[in-house]
N, C-alpha and C. Protein backbone atom coordinates (compact mmCIF):
# COMPACT_ATOMS: atom_id res chain seq x y z
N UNK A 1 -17.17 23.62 -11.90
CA UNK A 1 -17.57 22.24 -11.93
C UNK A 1 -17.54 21.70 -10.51
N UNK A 2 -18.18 20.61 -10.23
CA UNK A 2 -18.67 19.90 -8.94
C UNK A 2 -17.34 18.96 -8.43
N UNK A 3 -16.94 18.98 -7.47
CA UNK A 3 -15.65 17.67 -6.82
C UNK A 3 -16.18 16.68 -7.63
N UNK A 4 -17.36 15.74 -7.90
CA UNK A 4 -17.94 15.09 -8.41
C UNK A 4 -17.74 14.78 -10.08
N UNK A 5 -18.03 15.82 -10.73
CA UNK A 5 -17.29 15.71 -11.97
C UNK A 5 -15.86 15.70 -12.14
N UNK A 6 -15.27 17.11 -11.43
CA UNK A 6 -13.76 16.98 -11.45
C UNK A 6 -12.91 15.30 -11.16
N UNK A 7 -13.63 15.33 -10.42
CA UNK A 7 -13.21 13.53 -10.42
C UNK A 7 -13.42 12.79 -11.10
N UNK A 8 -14.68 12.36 -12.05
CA UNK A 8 -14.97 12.07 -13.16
C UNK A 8 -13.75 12.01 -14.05
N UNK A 9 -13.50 13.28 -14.12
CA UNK A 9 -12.97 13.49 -15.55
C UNK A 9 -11.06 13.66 -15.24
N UNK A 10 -10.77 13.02 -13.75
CA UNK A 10 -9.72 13.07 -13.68
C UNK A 10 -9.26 11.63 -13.26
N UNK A 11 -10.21 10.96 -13.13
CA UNK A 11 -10.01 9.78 -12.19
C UNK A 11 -9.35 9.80 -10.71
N UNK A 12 -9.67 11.07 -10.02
CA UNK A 12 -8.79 11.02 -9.35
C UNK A 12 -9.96 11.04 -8.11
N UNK A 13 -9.91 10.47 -6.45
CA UNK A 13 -11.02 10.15 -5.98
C UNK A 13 -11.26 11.44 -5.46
N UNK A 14 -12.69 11.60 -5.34
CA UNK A 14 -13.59 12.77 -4.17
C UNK A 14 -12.53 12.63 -2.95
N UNK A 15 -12.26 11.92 -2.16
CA UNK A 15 -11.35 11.80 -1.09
C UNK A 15 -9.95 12.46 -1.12
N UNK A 16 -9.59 12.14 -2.41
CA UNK A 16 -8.22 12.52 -2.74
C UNK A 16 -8.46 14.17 -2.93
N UNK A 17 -9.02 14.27 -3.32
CA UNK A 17 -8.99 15.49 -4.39
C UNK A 17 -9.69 17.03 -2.95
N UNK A 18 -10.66 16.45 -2.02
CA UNK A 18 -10.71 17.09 -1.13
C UNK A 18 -9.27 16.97 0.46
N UNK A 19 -8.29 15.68 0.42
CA UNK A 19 -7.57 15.71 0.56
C UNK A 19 -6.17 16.82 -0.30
N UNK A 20 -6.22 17.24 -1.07
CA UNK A 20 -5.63 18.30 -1.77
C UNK A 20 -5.85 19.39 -1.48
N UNK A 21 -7.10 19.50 -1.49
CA UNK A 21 -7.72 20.79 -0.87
C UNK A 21 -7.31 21.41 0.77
N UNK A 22 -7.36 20.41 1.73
CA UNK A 22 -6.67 20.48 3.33
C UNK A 22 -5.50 20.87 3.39
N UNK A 23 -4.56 20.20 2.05
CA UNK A 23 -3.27 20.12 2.02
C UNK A 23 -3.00 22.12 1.58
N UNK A 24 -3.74 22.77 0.97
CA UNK A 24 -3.89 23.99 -0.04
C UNK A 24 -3.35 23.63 -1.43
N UNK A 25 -3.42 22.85 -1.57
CA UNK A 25 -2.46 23.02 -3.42
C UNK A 25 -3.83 22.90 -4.30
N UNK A 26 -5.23 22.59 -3.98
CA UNK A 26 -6.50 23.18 -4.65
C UNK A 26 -7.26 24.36 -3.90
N UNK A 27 -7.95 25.13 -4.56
CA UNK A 27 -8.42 26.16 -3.76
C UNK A 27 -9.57 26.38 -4.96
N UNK A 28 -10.95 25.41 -4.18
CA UNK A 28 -11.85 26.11 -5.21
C UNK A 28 -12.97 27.65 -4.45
N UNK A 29 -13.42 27.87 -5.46
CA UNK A 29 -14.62 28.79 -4.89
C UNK A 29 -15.64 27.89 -4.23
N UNK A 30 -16.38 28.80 -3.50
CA UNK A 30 -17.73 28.09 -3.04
C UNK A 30 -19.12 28.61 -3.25
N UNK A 31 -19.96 27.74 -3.83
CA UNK A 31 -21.68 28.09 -4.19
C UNK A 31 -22.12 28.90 -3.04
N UNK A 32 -23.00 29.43 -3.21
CA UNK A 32 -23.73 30.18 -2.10
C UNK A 32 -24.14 28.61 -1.05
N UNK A 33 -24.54 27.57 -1.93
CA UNK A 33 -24.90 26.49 -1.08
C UNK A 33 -24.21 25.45 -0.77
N UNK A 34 -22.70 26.27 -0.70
CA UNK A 34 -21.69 25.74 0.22
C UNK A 34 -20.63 24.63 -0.75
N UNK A 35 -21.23 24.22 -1.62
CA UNK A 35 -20.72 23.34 -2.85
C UNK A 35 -19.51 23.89 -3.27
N UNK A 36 -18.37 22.98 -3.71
CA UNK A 36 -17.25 23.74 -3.96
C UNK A 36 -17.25 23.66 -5.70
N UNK A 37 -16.96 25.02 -5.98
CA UNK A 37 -17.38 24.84 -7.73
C UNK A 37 -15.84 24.89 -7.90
N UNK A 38 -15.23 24.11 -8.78
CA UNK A 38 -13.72 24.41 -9.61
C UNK A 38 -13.69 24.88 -11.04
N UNK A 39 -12.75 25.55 -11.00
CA UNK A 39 -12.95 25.97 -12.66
C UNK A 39 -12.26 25.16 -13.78
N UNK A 40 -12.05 25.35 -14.65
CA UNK A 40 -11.91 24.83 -16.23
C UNK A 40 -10.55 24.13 -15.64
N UNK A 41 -9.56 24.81 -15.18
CA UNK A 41 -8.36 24.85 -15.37
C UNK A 41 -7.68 24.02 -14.06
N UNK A 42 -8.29 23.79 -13.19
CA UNK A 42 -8.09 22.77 -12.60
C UNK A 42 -8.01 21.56 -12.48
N UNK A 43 -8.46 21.29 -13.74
CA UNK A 43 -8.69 19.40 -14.09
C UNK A 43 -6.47 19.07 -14.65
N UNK A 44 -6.08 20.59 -15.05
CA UNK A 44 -5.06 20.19 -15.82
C UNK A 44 -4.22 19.90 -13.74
N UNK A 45 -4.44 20.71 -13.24
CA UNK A 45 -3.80 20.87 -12.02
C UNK A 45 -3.74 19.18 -11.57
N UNK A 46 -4.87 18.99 -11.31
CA UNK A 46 -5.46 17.96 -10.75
C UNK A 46 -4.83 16.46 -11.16
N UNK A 47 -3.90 17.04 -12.76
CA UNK A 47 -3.64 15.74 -13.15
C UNK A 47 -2.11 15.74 -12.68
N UNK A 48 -1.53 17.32 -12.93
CA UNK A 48 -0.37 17.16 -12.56
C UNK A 48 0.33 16.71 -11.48
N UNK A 49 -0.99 16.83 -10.36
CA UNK A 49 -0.85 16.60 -8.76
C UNK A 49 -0.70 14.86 -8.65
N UNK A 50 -1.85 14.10 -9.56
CA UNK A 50 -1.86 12.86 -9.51
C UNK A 50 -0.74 12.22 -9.95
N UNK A 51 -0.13 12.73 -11.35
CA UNK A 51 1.19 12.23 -11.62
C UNK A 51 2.19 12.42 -10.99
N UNK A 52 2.72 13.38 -10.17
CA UNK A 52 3.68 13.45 -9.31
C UNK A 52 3.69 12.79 -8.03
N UNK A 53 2.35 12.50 -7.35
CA UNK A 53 2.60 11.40 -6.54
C UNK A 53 2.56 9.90 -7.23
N UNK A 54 2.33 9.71 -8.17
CA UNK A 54 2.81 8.20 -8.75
C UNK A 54 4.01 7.73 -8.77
N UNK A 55 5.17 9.43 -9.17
CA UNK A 55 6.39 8.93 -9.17
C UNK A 55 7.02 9.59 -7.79
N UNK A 56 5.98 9.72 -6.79
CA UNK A 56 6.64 9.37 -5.27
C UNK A 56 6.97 10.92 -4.86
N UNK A 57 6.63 11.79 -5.30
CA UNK A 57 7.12 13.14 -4.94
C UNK A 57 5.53 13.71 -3.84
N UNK A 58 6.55 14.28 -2.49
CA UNK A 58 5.67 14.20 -1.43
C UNK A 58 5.00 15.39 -1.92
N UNK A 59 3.50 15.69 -1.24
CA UNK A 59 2.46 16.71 -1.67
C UNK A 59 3.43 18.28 -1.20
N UNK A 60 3.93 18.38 -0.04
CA UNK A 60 4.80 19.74 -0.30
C UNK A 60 5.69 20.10 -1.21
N UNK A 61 6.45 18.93 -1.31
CA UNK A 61 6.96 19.56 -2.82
C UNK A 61 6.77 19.64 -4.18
N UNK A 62 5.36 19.20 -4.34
CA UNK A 62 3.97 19.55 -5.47
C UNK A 62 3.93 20.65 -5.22
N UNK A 63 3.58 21.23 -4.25
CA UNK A 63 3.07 22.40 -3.87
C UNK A 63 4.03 23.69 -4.22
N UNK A 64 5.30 23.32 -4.24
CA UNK A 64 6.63 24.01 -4.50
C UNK A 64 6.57 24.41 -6.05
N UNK A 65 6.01 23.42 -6.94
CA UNK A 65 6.07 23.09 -8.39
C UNK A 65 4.79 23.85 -8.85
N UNK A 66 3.81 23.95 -8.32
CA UNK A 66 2.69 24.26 -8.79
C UNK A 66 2.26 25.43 -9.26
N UNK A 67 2.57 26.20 -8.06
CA UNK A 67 2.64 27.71 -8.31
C UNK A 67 3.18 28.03 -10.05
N UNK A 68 4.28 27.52 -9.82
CA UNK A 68 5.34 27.60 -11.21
C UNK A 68 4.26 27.24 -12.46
N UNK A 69 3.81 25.63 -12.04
CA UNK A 69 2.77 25.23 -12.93
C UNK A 69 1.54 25.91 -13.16
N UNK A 70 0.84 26.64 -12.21
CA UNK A 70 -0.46 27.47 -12.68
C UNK A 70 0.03 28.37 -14.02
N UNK A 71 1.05 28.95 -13.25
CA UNK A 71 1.71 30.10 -14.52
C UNK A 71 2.42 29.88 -15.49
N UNK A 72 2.79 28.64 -16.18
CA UNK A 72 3.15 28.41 -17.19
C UNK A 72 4.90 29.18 -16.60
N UNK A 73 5.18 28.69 -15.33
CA UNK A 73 7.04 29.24 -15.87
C UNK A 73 7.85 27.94 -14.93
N UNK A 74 6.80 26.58 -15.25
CA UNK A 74 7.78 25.50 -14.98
C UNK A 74 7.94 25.25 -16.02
N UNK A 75 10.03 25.02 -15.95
CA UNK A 75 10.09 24.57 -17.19
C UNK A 75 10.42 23.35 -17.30
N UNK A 76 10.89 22.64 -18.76
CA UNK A 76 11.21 21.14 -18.53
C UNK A 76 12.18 21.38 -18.27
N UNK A 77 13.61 22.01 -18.11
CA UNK A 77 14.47 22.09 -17.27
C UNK A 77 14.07 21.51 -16.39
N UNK A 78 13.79 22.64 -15.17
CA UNK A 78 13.16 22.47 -13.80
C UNK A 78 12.62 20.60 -13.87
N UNK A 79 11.57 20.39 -14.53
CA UNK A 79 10.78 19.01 -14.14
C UNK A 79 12.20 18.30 -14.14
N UNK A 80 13.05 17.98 -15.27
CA UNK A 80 13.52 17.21 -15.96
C UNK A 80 14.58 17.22 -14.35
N UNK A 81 14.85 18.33 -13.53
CA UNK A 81 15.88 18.03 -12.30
C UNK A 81 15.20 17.54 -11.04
N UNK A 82 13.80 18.09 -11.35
CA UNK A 82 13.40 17.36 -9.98
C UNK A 82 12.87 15.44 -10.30
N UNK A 83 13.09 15.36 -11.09
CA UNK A 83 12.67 13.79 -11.98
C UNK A 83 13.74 13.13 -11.54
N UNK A 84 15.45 13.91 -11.96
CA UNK A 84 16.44 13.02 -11.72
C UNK A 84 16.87 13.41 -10.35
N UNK A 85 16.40 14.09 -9.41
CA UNK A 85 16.39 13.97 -7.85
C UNK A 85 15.61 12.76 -7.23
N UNK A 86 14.27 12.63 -7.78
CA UNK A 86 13.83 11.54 -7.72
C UNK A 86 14.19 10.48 -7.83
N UNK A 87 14.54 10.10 -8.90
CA UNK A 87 15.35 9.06 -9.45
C UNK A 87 16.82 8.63 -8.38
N UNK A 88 17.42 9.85 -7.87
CA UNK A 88 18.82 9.35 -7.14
C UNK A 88 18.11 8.67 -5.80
N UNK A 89 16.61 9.49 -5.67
CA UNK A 89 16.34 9.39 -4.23
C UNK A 89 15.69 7.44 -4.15
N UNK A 90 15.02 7.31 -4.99
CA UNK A 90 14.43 5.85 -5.22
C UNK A 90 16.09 5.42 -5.43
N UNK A 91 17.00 5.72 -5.96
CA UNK A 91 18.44 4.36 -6.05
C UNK A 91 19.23 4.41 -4.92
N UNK A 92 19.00 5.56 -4.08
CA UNK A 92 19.29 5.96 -2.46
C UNK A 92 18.79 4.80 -1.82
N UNK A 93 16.97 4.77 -1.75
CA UNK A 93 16.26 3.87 -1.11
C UNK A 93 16.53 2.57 -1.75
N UNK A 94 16.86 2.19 -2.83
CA UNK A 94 16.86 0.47 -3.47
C UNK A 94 18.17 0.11 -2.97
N UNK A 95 19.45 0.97 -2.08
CA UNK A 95 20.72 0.70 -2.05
C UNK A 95 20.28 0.26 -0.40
N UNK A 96 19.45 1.46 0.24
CA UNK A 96 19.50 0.73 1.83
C UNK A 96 18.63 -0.57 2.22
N UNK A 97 17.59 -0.51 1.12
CA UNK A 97 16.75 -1.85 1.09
C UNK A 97 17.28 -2.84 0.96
N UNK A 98 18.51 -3.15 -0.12
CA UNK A 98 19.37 -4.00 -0.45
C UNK A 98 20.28 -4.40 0.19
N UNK A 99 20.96 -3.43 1.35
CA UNK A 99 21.88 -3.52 2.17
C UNK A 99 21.37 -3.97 3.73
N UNK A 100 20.16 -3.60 3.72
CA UNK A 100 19.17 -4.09 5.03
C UNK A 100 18.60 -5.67 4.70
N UNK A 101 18.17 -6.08 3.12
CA UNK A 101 18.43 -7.81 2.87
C UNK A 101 19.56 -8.32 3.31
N UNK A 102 20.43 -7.81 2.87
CA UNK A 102 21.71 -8.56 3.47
C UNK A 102 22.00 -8.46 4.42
N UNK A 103 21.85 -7.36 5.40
CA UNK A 103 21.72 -7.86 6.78
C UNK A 103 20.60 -9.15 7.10
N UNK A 104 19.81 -9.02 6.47
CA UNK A 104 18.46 -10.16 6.98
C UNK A 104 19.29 -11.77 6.64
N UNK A 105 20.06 -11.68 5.61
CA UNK A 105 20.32 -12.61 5.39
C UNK A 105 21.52 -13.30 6.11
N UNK A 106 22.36 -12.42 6.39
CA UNK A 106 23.48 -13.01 7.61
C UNK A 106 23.03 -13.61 8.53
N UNK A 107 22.22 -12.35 9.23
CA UNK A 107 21.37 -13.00 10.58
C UNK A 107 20.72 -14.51 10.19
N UNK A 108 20.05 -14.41 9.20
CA UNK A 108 19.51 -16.10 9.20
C UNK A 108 20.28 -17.14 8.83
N UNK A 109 21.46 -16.97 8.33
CA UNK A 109 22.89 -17.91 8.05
C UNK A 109 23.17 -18.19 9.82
N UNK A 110 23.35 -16.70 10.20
CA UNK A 110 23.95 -17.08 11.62
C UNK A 110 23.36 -17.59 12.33
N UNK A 111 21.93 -17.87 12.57
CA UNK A 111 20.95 -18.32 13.10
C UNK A 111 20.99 -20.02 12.64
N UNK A 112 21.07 -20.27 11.43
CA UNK A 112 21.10 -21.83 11.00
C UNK A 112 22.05 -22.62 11.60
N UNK A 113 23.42 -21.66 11.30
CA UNK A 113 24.60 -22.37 11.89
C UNK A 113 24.63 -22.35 12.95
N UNK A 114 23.83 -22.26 13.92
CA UNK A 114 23.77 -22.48 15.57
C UNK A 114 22.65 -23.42 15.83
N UNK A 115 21.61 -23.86 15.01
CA UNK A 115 20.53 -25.12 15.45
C UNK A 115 21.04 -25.99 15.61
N UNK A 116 20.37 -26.37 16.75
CA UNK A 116 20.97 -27.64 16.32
C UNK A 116 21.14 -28.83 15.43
N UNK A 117 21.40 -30.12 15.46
CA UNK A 117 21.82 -30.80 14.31
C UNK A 117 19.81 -31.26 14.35
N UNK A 118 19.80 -31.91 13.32
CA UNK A 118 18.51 -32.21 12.67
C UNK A 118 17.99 -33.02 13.74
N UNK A 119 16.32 -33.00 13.51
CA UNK A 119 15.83 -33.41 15.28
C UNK A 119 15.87 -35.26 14.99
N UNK A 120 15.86 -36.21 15.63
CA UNK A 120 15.72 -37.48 15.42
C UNK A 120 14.39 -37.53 14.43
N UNK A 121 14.12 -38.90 13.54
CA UNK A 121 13.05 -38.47 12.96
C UNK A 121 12.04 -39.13 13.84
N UNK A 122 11.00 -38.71 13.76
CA UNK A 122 9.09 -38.37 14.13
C UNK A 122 8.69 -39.89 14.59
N UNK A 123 8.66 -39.73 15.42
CA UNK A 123 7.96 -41.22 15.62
C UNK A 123 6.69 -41.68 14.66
N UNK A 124 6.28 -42.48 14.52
CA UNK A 124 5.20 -43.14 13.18
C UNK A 124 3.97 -42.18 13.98
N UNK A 125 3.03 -42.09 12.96
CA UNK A 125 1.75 -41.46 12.90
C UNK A 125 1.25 -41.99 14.12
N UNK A 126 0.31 -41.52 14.91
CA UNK A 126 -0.35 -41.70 16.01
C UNK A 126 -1.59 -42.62 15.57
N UNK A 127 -2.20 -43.30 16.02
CA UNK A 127 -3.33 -44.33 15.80
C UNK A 127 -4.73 -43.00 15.62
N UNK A 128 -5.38 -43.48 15.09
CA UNK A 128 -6.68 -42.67 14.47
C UNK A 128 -7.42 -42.30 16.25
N UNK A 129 -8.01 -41.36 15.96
CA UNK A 129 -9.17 -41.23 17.65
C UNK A 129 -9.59 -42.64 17.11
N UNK A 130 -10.08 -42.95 18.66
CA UNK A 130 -10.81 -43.93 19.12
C UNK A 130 -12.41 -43.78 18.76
N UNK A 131 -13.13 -44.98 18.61
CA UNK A 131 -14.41 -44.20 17.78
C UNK A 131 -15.09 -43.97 19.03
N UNK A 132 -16.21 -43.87 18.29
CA UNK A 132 -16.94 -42.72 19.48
C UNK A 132 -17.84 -43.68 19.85
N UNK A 133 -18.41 -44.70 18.86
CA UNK A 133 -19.40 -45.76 19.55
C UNK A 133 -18.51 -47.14 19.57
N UNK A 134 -18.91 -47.99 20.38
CA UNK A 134 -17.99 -49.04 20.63
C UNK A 134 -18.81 -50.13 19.56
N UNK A 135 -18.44 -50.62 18.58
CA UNK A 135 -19.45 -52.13 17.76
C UNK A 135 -19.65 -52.87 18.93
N UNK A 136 -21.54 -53.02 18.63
CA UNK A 136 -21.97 -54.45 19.02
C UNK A 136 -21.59 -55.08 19.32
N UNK A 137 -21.15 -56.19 20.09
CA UNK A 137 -20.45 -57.69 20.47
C UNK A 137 -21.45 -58.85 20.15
N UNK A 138 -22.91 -58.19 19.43
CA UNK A 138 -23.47 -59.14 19.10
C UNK A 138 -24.64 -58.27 18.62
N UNK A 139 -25.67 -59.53 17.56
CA UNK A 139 -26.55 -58.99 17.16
C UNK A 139 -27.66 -58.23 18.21
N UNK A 140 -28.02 -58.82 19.45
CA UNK A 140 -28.37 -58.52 20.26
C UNK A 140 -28.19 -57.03 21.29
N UNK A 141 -26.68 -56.98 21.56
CA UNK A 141 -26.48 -56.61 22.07
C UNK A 141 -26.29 -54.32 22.15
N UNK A 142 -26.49 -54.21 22.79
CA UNK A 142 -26.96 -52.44 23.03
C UNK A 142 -25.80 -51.60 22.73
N UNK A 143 -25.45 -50.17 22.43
CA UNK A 143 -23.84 -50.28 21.37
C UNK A 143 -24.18 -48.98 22.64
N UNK A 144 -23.05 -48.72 23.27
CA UNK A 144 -22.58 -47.86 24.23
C UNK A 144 -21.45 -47.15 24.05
N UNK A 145 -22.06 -45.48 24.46
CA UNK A 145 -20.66 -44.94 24.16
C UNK A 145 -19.62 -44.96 24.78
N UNK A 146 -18.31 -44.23 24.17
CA UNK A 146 -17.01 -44.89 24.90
C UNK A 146 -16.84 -43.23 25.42
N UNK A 147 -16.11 -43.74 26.69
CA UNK A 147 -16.03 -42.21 27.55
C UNK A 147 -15.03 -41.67 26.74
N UNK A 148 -15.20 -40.05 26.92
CA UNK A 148 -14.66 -38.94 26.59
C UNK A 148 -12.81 -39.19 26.20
């Protein structure tokens, strides 16, 4: 099948999916006219690749899993430990994210408590621009503009 369909039927983009390919974790054949044909059994690949980067697992260590996965000897064991590695590794990252807010947040406590006290308030609104033509002083009279 064509990058074109395979994508179709995986939702997964032409970009991506020839991005996979650079990476090696796809390896299709090629047409005499250079076209990369994939076979049947790659659409299942293709999905497994997409779901594992959703839940954040980098493309080398897809690549680690896959092999296992072409041949049917990953087991759910295996998934079920690299899932809860995952899992420690995202509550790893939500602990330094959380601990790096609270740094953000000292700093801006410590920052308040050093402004100074509140500024005097604002003097009243400024008078409107000045218009641009000066009114008549009479019915007569020629209306001139006012300098710059």
């Amino acid at each position: 099948m064509q990058i074109s369909e395979l994508a179709r039927r995986t939702s997964v983009s032409v970009h991506a999916l020839r991005h996979y390919e650079s990476q090696g974790l796809l390896l299709p054949e090629r047409r005499p006219n250079g076209y990369r044909d994939y076979a049947e059994g790659t659409e299942r690949e293709v999905v497994f690749i997409a779901m594992s980067r959703q839940l954040g697992f980098a493309l080398p260590r897809i690549a680690g899993h896959l092999a296992d996965f072409r041949s049917g000897r990953l087991s759910i064991a295996t998934m079920v430990q690299a899932l809860q590695q995952r899992a420690q590794e995202l509550a790893d990252q939500a602990a330094l994210l959380q601990a790096q807010r609270q740094k953000v947040l000292e700093h801006m406590a410590w920052l308040q408590a050093r402004a100074p006290a509140s500024p005097a308030p604002s003097p009243p609104a400024a008078p409107p621009w000045p218009r641009v033509r000066r009114r008549a002083a009479g019915p007569s009279s020629p209306t001139h503009r006012s300098p710059p």
